[in-house]
Protein backbone atom coordinates (compact mmCIF):
# COMPACT_ATOMS: atom_id res chain seq x y z
CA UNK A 1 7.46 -5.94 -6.61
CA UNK A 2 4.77 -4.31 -4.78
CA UNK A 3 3.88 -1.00 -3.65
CA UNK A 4 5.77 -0.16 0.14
CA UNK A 5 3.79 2.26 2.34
CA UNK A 6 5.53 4.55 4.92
CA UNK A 7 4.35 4.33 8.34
CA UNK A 8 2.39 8.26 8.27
CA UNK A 9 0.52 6.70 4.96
CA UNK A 10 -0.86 3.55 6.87
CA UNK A 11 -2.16 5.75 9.35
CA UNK A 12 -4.08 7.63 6.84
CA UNK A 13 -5.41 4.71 5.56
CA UNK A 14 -6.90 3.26 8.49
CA UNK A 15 -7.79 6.45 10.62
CA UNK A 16 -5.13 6.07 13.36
CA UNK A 17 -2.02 7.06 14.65
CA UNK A 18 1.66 6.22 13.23
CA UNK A 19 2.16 5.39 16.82
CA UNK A 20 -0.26 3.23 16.53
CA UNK A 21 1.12 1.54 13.41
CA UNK A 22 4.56 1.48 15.34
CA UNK A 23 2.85 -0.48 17.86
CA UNK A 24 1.18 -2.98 15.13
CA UNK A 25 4.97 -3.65 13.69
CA UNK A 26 6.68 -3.83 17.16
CA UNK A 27 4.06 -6.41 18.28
CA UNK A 28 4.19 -8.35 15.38
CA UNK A 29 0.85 -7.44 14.09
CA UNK A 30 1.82 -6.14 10.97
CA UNK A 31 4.88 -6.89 8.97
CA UNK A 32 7.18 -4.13 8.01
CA UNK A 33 10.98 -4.11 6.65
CA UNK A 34 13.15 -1.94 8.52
CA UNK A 35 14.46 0.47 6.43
CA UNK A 36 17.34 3.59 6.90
CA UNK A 37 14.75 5.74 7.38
CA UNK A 38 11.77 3.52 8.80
CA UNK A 39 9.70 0.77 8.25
CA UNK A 40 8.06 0.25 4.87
CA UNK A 41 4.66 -1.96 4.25
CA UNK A 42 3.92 -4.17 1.83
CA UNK A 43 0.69 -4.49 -0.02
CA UNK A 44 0.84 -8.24 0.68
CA UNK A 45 0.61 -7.17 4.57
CA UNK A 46 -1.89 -4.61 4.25
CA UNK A 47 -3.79 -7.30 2.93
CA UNK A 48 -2.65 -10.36 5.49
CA UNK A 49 -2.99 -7.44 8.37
CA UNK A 50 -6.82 -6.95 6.72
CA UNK A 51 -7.71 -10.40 6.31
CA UNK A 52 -6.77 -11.58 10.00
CA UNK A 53 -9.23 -8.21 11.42
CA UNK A 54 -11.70 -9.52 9.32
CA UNK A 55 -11.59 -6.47 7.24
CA UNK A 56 -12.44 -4.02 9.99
CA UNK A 57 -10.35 -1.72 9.36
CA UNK A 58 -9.89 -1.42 5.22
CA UNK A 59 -11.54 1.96 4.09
């Protein structure tokens, strides 16, 4: 099993907003599971989410 980021943690790792991650997962951009108390992120989609920007964003 891998490692599942909270929304406010994605955010810090790419510089942004968690509105802005909200927006990613709402618009299918980045895959989240829905959760009791929010979305968690997978590794595996940090990854896909990275590879499809071309990297752009991975600090």
């Amino acid at each position: 099993m891998s490692k599942l980021y909270r929304c406010d943690e994605v955010a810090d790792r790419y510089g942004v907003k968690t509105l802005t991650v909200w927006d990613w997962i709402r618009k299918g951009r980045l895959s989240a599971i829905k959760m009791p108390k929010g979305y968690r992120i997978s590794e595996e989609a940090l990854a896909e989410y990275e590879r499809k920007k071309g990297g752009t964003y991975a600090k």
